[in-house]
Protein backbone atom coordinates (compact mmCIF):
# COMPACT_ATOMS: atom_id res chain seq x y z
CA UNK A 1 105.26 142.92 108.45
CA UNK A 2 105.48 146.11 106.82
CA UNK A 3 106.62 149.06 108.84
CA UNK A 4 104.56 152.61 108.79
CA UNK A 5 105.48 155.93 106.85
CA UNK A 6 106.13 157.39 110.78
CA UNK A 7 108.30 154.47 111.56
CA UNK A 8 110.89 154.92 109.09
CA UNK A 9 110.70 158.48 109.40
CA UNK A 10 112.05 157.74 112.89
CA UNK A 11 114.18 156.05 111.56
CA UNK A 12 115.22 158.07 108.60
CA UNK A 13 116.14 161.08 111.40
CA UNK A 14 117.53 158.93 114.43
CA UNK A 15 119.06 155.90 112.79
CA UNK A 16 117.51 153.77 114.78
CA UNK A 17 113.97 152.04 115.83
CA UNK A 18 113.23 149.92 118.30
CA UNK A 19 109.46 148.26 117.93
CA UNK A 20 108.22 146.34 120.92
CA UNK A 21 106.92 142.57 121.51
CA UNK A 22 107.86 141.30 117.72
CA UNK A 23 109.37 137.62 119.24
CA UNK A 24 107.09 135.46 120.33
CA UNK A 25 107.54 133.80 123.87
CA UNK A 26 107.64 130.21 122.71
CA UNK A 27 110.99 131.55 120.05
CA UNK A 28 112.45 133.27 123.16
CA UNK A 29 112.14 130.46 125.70
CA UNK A 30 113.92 128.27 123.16
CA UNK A 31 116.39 130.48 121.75
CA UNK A 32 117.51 131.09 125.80
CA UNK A 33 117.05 127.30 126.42
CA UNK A 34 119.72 126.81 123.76
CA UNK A 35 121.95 129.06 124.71
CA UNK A 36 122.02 128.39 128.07
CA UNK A 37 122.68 124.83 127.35
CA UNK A 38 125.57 125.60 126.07
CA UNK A 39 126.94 127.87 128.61
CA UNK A 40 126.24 125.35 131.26
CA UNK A 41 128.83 122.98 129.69
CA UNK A 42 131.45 125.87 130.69
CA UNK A 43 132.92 128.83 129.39
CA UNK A 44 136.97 128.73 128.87
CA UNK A 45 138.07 131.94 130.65
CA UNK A 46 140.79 132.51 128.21
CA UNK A 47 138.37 133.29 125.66
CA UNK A 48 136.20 135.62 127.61
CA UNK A 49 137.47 138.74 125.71
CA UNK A 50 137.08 136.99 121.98
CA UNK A 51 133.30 136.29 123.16
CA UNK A 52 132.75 139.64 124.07
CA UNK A 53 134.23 140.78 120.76
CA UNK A 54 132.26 138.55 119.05
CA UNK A 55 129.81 136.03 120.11
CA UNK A 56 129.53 133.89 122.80
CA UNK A 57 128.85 130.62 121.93
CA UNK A 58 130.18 130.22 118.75
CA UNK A 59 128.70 127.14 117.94
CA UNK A 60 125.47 128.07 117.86
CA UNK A 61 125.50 131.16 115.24
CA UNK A 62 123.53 129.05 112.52
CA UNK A 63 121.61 126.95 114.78
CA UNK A 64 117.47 127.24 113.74
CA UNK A 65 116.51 128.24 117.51
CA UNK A 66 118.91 131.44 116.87
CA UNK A 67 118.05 132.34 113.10
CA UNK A 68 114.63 131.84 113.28
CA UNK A 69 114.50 135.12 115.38
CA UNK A 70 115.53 136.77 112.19
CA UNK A 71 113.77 134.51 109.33
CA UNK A 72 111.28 132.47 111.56
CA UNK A 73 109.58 135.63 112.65
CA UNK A 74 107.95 139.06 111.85
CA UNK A 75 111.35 140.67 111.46
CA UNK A 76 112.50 139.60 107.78
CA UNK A 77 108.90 141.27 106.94
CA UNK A 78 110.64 144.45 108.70
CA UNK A 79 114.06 144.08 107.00
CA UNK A 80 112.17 143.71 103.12
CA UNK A 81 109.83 145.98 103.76
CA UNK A 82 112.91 148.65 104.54
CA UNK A 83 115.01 147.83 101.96
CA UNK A 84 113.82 145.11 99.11
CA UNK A 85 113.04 141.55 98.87
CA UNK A 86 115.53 139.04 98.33
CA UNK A 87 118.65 141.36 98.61
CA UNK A 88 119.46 141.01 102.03
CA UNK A 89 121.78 138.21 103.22
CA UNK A 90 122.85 137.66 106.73
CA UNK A 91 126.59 138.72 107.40
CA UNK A 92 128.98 136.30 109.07
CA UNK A 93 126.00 134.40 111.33
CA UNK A 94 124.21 135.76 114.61
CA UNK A 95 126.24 137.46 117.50
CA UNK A 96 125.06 136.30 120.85
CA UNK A 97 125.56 139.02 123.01
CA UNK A 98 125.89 138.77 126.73
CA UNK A 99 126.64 141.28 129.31
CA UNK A 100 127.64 139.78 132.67
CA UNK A 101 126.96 142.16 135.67
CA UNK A 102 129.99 143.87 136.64
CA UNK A 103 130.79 146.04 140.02
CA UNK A 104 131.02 149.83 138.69
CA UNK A 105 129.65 151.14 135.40
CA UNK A 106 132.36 153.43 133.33
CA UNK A 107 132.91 156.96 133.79
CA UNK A 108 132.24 157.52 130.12
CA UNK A 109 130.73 156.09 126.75
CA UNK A 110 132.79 155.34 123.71
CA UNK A 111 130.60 155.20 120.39
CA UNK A 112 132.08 152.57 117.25
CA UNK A 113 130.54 151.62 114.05
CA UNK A 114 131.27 148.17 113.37
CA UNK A 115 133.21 146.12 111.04
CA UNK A 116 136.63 148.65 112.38
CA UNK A 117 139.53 147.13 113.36
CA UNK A 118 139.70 146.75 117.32
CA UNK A 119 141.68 144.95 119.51
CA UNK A 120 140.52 141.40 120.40
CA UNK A 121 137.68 141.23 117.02
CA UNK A 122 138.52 139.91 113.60
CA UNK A 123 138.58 142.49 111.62
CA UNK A 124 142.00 142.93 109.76
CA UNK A 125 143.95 146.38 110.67
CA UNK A 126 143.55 148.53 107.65
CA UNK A 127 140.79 147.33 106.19
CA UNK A 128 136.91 148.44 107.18
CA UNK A 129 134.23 146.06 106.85
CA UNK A 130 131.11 147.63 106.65
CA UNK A 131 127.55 146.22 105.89
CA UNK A 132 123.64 147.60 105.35
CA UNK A 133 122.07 147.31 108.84
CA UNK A 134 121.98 145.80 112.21
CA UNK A 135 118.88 144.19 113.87
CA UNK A 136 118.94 143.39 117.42
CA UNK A 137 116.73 140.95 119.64
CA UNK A 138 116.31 140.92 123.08
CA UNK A 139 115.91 138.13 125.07
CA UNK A 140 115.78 139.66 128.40
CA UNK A 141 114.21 142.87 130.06
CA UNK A 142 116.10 145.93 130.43
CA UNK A 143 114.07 148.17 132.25
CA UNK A 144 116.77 150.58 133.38
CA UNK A 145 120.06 152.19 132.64
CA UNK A 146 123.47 150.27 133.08
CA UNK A 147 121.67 147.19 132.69
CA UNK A 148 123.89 146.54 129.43
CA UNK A 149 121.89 148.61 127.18
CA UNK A 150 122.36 149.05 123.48
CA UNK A 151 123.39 152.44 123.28
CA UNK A 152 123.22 154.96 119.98
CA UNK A 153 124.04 158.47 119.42
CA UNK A 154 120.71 159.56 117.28
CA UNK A 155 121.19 161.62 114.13
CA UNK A 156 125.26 160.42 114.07
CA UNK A 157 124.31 158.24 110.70
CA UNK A 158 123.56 161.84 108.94
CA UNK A 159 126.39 163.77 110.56
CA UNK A 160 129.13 161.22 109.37
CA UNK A 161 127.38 161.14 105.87
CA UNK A 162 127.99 165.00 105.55
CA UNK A 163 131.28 164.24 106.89
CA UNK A 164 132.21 161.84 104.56
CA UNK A 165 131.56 163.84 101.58
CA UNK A 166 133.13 166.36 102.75
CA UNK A 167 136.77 164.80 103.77
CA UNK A 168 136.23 161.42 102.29
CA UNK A 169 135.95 157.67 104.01
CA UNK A 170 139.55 156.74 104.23
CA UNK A 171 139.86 158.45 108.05
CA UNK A 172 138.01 155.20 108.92
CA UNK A 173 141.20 153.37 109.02
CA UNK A 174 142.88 155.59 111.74
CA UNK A 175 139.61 155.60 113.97
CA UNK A 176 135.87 157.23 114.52
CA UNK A 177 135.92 160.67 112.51
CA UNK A 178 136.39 163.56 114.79
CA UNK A 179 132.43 165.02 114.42
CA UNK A 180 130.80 166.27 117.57
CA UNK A 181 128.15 163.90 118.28
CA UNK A 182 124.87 164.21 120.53
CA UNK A 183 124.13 162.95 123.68
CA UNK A 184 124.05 159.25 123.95
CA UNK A 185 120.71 157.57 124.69
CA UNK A 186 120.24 154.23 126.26
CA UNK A 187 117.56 151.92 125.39
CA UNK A 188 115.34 150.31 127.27
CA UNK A 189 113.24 147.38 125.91
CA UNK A 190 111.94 143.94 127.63
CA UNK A 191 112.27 140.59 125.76
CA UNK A 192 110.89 139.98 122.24
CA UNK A 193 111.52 143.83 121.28
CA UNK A 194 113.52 144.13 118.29
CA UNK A 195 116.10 147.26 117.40
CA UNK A 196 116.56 148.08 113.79
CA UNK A 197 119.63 150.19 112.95
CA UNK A 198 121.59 151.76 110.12
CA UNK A 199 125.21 150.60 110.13
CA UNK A 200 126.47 153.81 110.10
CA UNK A 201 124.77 155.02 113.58
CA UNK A 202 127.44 155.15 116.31
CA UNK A 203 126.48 152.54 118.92
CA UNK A 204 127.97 151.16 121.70
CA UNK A 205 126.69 148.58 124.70
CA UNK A 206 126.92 150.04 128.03
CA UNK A 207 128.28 147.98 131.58
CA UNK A 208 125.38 145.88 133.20
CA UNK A 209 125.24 146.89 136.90
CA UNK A 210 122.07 144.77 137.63
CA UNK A 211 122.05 141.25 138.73
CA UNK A 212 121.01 139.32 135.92
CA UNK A 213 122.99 138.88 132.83
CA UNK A 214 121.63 140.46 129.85
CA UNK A 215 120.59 138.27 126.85
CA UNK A 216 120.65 139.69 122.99
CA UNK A 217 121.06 138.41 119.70
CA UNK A 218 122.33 140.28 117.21
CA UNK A 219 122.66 140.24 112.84
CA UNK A 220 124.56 142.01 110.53
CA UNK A 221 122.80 142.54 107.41
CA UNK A 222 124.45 142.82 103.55
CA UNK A 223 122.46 144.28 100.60
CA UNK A 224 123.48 141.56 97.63
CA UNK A 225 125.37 144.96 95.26
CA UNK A 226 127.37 146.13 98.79
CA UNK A 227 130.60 144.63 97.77
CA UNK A 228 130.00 146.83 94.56
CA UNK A 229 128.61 149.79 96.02
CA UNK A 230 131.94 149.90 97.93
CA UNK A 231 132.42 153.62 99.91
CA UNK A 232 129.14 154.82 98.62
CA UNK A 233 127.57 153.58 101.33
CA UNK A 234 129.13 155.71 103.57
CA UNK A 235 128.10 159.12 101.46
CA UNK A 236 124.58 158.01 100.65
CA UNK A 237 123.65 156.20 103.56
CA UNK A 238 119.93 155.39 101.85
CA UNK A 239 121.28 153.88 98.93
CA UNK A 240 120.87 150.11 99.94
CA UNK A 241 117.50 151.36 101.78
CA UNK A 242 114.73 150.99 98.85
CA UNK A 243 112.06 150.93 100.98
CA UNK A 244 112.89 154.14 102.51
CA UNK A 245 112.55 155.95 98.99
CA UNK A 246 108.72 157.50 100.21
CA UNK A 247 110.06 158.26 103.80
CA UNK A 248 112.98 160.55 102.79
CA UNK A 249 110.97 162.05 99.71
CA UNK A 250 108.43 163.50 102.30
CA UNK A 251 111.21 165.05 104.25
């Protein structure tokens, strides 16, 4: 499925695009069948803070009912048709992200870009893993606010890359650069939607006041040359994006 010219202009300017009803029921009713399986055999509460880091259950980041909401449906079209066939590999297997409800929402929002050293995730202190894009699925409605939305600051993907050329990439390893950002804006979506996202727009996932848990999956894209492109990434943020090549001309 190829996206439109307005789509990834969207994109191109927010970071960001979220296109509605792309999973089909019958790959959402087994994808949550699957995972719920597994959480009904129990959840060790000592690990509660690694899952939320990562992915809850961790057994199931290759299974087929979880990757076939990437490859098994009209999103691959989506992900080659924004950057180029056969150069995108999935990045460390699917997240499954849950958001429990919880009593009070925060009093404020904290943006990251992934593949930074935190505490409780994986990714070794010094060192910044980036990758091309992020695609998120959800499996459940979220109709309103503080219902553990995906949250992005729009436009943050461009003001970073003017940052980084300006001062460099290596103030990644001591945090988020210090660049005034824009409001935040949560997203709403109900299941089957699908969010496409440049690495480099600061995201976040807000607290889930409602009283369902929300269900998402989540990949991390790699273009095949990133290892070689290296920090170039970060200062031409369309350089891994070949399908975006008419999108940006016409701006």
């Amino acid at each position: 499925m190829n996206l439109t010219r307005a789509q990834k202009q969207k994109l191109f300017k927010e970071g960001y695009l979220k296109i509605a009803s792309v999973i089909s029921a019958k790959q959402i009713n087994l994808a949550l069948r699957t995972i719920n399986h597994s959480l009904g055999k129990g959840i060790d509460p000592r690990q509660i803070d690694k899952y939320r880091a990562g992915s809850y259950c961790p057994e199931l980041t290759q299974h087929p009912a979880i990757t076939d909401l990437l490859y098994g449906s009209d999103v691959w079209g989506m992900v080659t048709s924004l950057t180029a066939e056969d150069k995108m590999t999935l990045w460390g297997g699917a997240q499954i992200a849950l958001r429990f409800p919880v009593m009070q929402r925060p009093s404020e929002l904290h943006p990251h870009l992934d593949g930074m050293h935190r505490p409780g995730n994986r990714i070794p202190e010094g060192t910044v893993q980036s990758f091309t894009m992020l695609v998120g699925v959800l499996l459940s409605d979220v109709p309103n606010e503080f219902w553990g939305n995906f949250t992005v600051w729009p436009g943050s993907h461009r003001l970073f890359e003017q940052y980084f050329r300006k001062h460099g990439t290596g103030v990644l390893l001591e945090g988020l650069p210090p660049v005034p950002l824009p409001d935040p804006h949560q997203l709403l979506g109900k299941s089957g939607d699908v969010i496409l996202c440049h690495y480099q727009t600061a995201h976040t996932v807000v607290s889930n006041v409602s009283p369902y848990i929300r269900y998402a999956v989540f990949f991390r894209l790699m273009h095949q040359n990133h290892k070689e492109n290296t920090n170039r990434v970060l200062t031409d943020i369309w350089l891994e994006w070949d399908g975006m090549r008419e999108a940006i001309s016409k701006e």
